[in-house]
PDB file of N, CA and C in Angstrom:
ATOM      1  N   UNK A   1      94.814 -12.437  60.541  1.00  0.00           N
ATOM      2  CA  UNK A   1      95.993 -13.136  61.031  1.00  0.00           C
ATOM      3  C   UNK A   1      96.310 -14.251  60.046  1.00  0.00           C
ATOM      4  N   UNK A   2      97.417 -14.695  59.683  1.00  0.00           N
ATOM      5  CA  UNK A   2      98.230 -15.391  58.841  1.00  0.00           C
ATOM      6  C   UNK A   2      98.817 -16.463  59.524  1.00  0.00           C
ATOM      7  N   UNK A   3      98.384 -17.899  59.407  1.00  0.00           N
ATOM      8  CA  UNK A   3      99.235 -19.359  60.389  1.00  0.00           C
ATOM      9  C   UNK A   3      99.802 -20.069  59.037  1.00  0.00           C
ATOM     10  N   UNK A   4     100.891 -20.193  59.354  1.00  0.00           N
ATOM     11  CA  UNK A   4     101.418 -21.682  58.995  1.00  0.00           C
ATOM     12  C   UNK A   4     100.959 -22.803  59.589  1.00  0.00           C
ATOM     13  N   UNK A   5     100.433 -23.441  59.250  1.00  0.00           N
ATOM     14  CA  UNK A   5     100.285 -25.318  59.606  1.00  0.00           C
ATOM     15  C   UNK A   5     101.587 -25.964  59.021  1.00  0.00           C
ATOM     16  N   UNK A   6     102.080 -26.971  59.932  1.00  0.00           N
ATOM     17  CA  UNK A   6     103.293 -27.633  59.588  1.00  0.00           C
ATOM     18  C   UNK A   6     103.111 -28.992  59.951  1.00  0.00           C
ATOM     19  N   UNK A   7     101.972 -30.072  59.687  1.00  0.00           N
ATOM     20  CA  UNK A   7     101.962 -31.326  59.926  1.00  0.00           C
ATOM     21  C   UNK A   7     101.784 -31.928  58.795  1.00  0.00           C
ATOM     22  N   UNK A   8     101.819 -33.402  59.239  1.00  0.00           N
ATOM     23  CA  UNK A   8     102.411 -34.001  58.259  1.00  0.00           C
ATOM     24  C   UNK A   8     101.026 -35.054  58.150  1.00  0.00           C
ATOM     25  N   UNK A   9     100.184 -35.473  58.983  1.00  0.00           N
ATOM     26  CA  UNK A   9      99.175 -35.890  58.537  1.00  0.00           C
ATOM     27  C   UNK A   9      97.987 -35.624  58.181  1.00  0.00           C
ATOM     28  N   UNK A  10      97.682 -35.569  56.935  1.00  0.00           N
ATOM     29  CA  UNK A  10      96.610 -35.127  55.909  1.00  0.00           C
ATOM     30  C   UNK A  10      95.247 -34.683  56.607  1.00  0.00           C
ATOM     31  N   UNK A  11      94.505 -35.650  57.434  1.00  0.00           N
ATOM     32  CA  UNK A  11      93.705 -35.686  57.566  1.00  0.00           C
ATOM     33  C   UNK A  11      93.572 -34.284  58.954  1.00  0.00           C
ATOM     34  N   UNK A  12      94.720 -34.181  60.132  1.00  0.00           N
ATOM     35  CA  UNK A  12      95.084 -33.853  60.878  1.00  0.00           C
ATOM     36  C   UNK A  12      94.777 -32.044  60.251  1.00  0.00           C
ATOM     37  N   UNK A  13      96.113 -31.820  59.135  1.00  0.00           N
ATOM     38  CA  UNK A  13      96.495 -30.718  58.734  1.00  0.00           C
ATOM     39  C   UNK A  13      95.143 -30.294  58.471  1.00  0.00           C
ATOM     40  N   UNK A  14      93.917 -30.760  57.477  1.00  0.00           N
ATOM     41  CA  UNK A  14      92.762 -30.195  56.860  1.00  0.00           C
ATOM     42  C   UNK A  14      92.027 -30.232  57.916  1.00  0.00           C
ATOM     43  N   UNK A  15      91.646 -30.759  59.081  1.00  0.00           N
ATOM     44  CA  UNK A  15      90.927 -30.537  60.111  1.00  0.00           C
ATOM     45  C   UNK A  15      91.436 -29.064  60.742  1.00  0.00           C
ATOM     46  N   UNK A  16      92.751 -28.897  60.949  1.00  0.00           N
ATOM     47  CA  UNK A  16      93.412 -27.626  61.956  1.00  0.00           C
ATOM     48  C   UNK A  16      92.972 -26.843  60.645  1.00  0.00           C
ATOM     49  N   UNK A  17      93.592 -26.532  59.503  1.00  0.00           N
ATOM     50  CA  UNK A  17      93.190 -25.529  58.622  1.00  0.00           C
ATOM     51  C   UNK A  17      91.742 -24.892  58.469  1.00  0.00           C
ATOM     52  N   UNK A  18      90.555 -26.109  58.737  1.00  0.00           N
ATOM     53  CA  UNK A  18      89.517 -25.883  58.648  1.00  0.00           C
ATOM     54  C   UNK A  18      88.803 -24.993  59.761  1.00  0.00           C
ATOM     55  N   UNK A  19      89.444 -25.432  60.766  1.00  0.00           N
ATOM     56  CA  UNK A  19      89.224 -24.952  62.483  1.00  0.00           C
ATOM     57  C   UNK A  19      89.532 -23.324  62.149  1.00  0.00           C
ATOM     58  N   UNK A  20      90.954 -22.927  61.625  1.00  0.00           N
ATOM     59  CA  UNK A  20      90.721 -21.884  61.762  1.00  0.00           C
ATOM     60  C   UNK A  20      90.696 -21.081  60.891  1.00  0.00           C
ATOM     61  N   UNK A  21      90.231 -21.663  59.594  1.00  0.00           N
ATOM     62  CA  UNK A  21      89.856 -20.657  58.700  1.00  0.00           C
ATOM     63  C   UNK A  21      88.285 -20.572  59.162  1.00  0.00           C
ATOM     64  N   UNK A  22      87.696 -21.004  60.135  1.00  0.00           N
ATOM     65  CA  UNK A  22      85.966 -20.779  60.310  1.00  0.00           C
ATOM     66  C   UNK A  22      86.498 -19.779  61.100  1.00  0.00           C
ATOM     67  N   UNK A  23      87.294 -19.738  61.833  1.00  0.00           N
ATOM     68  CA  UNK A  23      87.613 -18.239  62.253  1.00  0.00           C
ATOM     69  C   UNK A  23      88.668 -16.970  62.203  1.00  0.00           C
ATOM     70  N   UNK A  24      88.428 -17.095  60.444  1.00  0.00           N
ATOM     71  CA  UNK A  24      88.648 -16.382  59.438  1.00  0.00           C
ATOM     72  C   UNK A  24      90.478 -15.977  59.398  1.00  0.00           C
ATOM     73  N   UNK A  25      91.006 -17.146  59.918  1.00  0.00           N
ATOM     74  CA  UNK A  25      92.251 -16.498  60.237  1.00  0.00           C
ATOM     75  C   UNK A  25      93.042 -17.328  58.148  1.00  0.00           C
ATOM     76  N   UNK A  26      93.714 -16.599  57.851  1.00  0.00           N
ATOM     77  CA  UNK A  26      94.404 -17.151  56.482  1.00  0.00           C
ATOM     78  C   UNK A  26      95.478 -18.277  56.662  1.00  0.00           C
ATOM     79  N   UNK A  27      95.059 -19.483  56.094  1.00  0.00           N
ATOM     80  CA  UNK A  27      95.720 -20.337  56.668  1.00  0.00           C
ATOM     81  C   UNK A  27      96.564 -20.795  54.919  1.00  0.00           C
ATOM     82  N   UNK A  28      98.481 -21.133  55.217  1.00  0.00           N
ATOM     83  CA  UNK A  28      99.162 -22.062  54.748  1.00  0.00           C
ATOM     84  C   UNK A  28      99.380 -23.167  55.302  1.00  0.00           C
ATOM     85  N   UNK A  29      99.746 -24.515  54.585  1.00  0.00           N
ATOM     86  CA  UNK A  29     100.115 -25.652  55.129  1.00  0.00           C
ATOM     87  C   UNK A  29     101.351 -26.013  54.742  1.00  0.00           C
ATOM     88  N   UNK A  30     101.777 -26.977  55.131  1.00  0.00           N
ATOM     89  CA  UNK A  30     103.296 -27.671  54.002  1.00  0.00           C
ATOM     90  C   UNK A  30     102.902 -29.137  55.347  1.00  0.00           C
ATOM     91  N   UNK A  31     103.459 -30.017  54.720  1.00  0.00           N
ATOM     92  CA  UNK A  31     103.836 -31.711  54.713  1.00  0.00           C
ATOM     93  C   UNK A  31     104.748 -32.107  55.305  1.00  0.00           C
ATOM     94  N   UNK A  32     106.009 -31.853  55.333  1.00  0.00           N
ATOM     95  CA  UNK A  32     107.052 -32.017  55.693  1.00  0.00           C
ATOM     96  C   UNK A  32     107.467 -30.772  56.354  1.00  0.00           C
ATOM     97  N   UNK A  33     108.709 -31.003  57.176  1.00  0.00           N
ATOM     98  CA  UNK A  33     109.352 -29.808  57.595  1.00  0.00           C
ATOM     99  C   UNK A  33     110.212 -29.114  57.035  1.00  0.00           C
ATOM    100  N   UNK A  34     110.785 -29.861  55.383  1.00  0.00           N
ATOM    101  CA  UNK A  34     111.591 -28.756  54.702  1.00  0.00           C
ATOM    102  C   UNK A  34     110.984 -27.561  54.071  1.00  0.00           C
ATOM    103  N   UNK A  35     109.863 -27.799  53.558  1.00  0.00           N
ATOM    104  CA  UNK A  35     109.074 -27.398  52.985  1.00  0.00           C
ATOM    105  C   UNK A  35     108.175 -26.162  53.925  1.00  0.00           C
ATOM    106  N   UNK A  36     107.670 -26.693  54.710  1.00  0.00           N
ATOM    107  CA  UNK A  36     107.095 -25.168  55.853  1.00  0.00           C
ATOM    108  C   UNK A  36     108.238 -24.862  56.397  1.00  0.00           C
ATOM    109  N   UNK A  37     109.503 -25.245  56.917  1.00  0.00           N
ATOM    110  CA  UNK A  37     110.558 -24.327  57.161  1.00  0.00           C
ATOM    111  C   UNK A  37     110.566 -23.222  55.509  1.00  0.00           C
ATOM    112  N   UNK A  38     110.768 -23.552  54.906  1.00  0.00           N
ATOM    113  CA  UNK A  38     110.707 -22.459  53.462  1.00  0.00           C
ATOM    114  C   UNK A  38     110.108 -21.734  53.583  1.00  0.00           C
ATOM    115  N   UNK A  39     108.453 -22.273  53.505  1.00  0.00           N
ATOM    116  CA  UNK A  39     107.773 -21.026  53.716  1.00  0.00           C
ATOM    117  C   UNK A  39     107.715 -19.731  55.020  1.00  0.00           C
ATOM    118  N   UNK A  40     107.703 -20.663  56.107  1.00  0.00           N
ATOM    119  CA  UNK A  40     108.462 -19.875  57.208  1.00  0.00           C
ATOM    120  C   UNK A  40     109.159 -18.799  57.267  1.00  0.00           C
ATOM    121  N   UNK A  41     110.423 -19.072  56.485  1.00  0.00           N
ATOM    122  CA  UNK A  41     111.197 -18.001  56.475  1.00  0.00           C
ATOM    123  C   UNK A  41     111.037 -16.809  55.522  1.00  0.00           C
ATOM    124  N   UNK A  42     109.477 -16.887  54.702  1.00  0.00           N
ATOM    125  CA  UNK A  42     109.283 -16.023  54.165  1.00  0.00           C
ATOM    126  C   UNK A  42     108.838 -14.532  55.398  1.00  0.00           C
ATOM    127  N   UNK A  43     109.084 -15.024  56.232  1.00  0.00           N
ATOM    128  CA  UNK A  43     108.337 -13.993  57.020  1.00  0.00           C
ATOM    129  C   UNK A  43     106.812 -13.812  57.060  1.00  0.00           C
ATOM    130  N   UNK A  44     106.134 -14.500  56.361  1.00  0.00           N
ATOM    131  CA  UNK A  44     104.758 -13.721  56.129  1.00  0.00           C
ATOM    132  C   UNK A  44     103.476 -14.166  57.382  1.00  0.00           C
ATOM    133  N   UNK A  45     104.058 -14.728  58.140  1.00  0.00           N
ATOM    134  CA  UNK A  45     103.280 -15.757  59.374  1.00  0.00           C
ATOM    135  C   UNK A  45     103.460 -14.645  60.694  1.00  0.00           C
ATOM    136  N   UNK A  46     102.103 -15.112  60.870  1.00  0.00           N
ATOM    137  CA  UNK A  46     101.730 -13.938  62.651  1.00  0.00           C
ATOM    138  C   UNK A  46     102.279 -15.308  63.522  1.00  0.00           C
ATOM    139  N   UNK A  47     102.305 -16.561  63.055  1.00  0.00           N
ATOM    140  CA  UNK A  47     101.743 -17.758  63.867  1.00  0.00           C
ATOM    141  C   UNK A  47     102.248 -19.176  63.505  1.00  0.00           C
ATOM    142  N   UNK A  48     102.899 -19.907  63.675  1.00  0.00           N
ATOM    143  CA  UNK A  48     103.707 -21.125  63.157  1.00  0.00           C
ATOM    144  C   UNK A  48     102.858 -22.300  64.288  1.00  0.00           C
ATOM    145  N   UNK A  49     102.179 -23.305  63.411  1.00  0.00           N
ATOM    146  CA  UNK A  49     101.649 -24.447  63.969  1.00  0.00           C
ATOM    147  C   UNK A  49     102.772 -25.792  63.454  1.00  0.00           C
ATOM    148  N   UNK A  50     103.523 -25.819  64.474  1.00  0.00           N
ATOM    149  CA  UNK A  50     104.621 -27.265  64.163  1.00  0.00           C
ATOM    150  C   UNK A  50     104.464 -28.382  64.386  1.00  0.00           C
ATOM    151  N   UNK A  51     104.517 -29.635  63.905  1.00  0.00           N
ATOM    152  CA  UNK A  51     104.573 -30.824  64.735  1.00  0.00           C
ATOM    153  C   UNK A  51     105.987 -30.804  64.515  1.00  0.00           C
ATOM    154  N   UNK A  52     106.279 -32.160  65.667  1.00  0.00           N
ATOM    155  CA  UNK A  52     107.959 -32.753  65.479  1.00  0.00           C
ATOM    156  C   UNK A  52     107.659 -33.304  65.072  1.00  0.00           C
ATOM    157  N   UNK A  53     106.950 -34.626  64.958  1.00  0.00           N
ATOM    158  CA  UNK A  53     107.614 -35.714  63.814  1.00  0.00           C
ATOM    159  C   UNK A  53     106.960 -35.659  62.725  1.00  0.00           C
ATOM    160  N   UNK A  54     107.977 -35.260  61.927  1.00  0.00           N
ATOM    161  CA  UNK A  54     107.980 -35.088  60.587  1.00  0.00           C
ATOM    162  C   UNK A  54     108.846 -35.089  59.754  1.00  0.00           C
ATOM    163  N   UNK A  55     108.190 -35.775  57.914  1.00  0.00           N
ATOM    164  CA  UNK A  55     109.316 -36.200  57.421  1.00  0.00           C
ATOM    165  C   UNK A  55     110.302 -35.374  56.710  1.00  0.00           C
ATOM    166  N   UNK A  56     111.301 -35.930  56.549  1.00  0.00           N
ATOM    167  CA  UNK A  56     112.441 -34.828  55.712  1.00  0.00           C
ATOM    168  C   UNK A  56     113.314 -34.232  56.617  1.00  0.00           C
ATOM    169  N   UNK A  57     112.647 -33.306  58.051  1.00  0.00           N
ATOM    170  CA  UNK A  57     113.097 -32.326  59.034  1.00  0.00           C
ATOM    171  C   UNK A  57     112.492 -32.351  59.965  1.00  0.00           C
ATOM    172  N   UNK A  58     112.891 -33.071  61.326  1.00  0.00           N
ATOM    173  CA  UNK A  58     111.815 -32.707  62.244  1.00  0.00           C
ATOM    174  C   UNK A  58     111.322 -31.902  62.824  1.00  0.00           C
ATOM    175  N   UNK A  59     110.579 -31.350  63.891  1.00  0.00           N
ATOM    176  CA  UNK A  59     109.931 -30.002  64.434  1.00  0.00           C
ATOM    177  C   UNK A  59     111.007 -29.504  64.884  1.00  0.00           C
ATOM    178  N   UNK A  60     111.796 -29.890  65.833  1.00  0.00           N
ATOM    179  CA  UNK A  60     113.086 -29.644  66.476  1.00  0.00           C
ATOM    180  C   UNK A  60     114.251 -28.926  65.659  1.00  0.00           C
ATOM    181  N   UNK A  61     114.488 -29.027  64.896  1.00  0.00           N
ATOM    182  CA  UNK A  61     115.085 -28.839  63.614  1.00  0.00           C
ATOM    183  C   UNK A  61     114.689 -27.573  62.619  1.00  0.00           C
ATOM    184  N   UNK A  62     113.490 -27.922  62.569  1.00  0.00           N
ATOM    185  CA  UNK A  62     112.383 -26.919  61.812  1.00  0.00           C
ATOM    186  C   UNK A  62     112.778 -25.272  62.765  1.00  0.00           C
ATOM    187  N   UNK A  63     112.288 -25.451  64.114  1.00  0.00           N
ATOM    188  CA  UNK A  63     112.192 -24.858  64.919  1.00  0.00           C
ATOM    189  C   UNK A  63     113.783 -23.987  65.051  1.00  0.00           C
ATOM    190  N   UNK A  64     114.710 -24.720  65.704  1.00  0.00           N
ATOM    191  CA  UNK A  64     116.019 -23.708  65.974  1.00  0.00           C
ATOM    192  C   UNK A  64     116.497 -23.387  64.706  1.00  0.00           C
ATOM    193  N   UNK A  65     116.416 -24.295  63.021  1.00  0.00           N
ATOM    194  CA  UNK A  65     117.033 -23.514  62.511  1.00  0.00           C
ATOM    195  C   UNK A  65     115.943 -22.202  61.858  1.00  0.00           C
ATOM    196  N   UNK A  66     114.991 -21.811  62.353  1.00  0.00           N
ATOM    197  CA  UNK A  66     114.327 -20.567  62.136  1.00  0.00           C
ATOM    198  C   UNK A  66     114.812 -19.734  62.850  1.00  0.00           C
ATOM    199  N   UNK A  67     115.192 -19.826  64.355  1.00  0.00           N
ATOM    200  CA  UNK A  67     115.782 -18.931  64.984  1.00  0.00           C
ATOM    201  C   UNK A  67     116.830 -18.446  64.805  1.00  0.00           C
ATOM    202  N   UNK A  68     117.633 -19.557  64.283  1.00  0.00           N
ATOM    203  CA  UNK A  68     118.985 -19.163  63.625  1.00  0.00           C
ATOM    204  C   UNK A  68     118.772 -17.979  62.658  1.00  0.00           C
ATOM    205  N   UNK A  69     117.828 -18.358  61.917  1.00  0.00           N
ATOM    206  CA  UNK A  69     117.763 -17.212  60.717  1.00  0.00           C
ATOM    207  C   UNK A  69     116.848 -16.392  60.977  1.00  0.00           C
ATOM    208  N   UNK A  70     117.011 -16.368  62.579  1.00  0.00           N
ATOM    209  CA  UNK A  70     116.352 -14.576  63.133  1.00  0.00           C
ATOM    210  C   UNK A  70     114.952 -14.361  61.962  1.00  0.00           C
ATOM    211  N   UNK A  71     114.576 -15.366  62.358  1.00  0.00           N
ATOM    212  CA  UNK A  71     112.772 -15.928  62.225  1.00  0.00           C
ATOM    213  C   UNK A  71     112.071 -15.991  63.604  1.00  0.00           C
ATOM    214  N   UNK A  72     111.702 -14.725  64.091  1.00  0.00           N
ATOM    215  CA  UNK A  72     111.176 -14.820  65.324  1.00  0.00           C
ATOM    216  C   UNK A  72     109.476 -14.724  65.482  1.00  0.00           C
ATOM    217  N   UNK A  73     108.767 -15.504  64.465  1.00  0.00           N
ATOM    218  CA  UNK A  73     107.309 -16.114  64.390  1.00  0.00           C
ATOM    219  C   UNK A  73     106.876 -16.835  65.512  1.00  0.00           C
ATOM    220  N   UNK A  74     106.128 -16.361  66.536  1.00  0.00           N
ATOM    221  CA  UNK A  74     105.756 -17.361  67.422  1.00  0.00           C
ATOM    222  C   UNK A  74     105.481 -18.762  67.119  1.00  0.00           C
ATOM    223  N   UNK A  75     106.088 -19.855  67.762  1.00  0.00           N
ATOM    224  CA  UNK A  75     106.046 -21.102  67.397  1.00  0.00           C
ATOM    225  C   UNK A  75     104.925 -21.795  68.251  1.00  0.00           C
ATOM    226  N   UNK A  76     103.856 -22.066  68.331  1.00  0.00           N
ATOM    227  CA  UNK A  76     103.511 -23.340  68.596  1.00  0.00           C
ATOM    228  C   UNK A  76     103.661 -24.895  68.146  1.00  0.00           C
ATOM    229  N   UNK A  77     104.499 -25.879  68.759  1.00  0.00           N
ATOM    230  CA  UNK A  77     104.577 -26.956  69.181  1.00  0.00           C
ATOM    231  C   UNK A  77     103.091 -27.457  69.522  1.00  0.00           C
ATOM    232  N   UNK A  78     102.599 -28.449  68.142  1.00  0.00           N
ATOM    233  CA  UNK A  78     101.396 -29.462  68.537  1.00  0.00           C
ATOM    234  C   UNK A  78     101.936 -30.814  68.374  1.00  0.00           C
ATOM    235  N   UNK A  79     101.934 -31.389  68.923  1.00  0.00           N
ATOM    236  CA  UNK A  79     102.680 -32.785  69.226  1.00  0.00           C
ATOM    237  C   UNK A  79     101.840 -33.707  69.339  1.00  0.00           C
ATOM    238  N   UNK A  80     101.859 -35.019  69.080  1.00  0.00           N
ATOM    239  CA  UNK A  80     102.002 -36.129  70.639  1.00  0.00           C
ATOM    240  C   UNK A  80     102.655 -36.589  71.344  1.00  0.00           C
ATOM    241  N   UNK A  81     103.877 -36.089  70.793  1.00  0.00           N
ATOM    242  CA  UNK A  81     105.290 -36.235  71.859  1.00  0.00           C
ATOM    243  C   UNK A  81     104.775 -35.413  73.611  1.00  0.00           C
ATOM    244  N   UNK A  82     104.439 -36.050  73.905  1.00  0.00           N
ATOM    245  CA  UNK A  82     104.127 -35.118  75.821  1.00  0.00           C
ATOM    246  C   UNK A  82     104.824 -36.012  76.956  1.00  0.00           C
ATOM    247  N   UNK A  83     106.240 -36.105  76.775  1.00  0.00           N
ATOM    248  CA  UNK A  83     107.312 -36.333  77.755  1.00  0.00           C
ATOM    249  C   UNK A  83     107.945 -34.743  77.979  1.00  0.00           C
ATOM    250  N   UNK A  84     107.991 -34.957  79.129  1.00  0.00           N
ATOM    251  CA  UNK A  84     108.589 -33.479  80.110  1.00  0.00           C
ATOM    252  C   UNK A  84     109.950 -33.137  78.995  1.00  0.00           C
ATOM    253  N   UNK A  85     111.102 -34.124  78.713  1.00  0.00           N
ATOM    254  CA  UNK A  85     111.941 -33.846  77.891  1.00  0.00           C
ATOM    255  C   UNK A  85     112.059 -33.472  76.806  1.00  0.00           C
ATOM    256  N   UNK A  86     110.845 -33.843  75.761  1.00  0.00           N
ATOM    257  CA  UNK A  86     110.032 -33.536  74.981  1.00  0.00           C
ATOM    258  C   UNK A  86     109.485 -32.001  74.835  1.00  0.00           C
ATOM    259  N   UNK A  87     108.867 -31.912  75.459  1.00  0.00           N
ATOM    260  CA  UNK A  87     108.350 -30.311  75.711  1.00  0.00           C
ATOM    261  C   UNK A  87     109.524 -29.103  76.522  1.00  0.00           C
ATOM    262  N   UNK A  88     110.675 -30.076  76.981  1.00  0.00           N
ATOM    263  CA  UNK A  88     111.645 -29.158  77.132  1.00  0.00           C
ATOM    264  C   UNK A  88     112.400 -28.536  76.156  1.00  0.00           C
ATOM    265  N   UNK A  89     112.592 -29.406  75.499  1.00  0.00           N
ATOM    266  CA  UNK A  89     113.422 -29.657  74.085  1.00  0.00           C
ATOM    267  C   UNK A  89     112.742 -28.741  72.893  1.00  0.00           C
ATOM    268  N   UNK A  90     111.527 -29.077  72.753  1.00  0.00           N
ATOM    269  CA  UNK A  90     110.809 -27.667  72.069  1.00  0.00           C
ATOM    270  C   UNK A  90     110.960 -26.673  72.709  1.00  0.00           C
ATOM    271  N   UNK A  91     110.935 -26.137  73.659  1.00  0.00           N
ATOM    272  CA  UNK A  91     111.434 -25.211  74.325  1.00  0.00           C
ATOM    273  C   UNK A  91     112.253 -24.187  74.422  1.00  0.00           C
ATOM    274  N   UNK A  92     113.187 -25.423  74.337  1.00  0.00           N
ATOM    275  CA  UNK A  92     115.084 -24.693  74.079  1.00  0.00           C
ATOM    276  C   UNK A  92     115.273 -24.477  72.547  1.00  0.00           C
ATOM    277  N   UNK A  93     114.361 -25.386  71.563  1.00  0.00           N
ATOM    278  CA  UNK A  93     114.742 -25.024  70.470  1.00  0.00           C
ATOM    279  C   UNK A  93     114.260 -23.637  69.995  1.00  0.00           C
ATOM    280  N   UNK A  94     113.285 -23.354  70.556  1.00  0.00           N
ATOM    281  CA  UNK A  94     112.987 -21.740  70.094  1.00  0.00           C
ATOM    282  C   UNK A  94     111.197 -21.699  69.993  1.00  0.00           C
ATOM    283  N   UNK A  95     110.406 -22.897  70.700  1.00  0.00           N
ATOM    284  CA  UNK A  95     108.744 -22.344  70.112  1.00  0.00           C
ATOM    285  C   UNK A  95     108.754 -21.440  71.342  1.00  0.00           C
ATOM    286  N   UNK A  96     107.661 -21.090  71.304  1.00  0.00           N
ATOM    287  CA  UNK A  96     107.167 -20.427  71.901  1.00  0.00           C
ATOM    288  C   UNK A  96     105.466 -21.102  73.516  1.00  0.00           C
ATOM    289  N   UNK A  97     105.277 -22.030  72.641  1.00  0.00           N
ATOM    290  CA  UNK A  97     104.218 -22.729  73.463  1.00  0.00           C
ATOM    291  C   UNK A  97     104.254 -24.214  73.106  1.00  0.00           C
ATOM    292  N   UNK A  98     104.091 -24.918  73.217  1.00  0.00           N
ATOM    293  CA  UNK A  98     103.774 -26.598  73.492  1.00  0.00           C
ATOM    294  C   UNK A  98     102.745 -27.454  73.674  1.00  0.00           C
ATOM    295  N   UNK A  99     101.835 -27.743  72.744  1.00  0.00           N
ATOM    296  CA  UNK A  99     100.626 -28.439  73.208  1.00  0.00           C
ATOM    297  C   UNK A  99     100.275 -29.725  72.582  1.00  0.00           C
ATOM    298  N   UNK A 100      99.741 -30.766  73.243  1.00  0.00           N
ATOM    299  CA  UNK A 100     100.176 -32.561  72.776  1.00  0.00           C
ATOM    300  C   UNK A 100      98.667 -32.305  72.510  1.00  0.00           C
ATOM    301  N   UNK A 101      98.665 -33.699  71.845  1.00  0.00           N
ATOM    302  CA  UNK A 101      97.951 -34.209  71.047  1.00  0.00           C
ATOM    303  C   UNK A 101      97.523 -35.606  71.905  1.00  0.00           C
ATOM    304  N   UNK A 102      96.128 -35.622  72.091  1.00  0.00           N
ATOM    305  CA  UNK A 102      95.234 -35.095  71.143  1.00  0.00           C
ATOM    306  C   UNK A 102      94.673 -33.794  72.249  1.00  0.00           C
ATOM    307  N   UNK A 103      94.026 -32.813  71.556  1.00  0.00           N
ATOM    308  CA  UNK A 103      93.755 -31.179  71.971  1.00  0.00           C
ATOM    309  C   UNK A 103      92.353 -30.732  71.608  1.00  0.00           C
ATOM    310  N   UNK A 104      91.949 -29.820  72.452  1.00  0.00           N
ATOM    311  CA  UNK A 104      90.707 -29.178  72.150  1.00  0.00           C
ATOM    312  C   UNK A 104      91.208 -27.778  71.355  1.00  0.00           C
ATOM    313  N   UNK A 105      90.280 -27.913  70.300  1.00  0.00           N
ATOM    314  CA  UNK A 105      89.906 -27.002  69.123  1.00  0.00           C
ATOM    315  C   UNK A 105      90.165 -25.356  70.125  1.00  0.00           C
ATOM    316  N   UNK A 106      88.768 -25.279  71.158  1.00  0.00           N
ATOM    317  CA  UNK A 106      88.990 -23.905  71.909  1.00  0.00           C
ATOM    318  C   UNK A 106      90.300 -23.556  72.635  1.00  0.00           C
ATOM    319  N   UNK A 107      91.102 -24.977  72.818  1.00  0.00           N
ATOM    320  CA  UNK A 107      92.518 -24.512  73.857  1.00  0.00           C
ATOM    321  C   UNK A 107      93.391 -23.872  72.546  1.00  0.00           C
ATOM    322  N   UNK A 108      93.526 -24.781  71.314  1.00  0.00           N
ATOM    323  CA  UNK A 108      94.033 -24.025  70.707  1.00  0.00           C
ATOM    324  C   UNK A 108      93.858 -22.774  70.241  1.00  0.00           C
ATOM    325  N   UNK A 109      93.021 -22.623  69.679  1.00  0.00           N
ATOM    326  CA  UNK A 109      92.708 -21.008  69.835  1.00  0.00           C
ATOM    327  C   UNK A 109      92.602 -20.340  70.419  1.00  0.00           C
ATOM    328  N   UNK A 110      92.563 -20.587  71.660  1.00  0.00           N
ATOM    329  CA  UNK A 110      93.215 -19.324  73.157  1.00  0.00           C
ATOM    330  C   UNK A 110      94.506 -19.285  72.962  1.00  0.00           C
ATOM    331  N   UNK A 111      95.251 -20.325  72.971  1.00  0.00           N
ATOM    332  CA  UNK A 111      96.838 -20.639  72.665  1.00  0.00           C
ATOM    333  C   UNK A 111      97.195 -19.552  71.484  1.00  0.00           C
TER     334      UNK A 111
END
């Protein structure tokens, strides 16, 4: 399996990458959201790990305009944004699941 990581803090991104390349899944990253939106739309992702806030493009952003371009990669939404409006809003923009921060390692990977 093939994930995009899409956060923006360093320490954050190499912890999630690490998590699941121990279980052997092939992991990309990007920094910003212009940048993993790009790669994104290469198609090559089983799996999209988003945050919203992020610089350049936020998750929100990131998110519907993939759908727009009939990029239908399951989205997970990892946040710390966890207001009901918040997780609605990812929602409507097109992820697929929603999970705040801070998170257990095993929820995500059931997720």
């Amino acid at each position: 399996m093939r994930v995009l990581v899409i956060e923006d803090e360093v320490r954050l991104c190499d912890a999630l990458c690490q998590i699941l390349k121990e279980k052997k899944y092939m992991v990309d990253y990007a920094n910003d959201g212009e940048d993993g939106e790009s790669l994104a739309k290469s198609g090559a992702y089983d799996v999209i790990i988003l945050d919203i806030m992020l610089p350049v493009k936020n998750g929100f952003e990131v998110a519907t305009s993939l759908r727009k371009n009939h990029i239908d990669t399951p989205i997970l939404m990892l946040t710390a944004r966890d207001s009901v409006s918040d997780k609605v809003r990812g929602l409507d923009c097109g992820a697929d699941d929603y999970m705040t921060k801070p998170f257990s390692p095993d929820e995500l990977l059931a997720r």
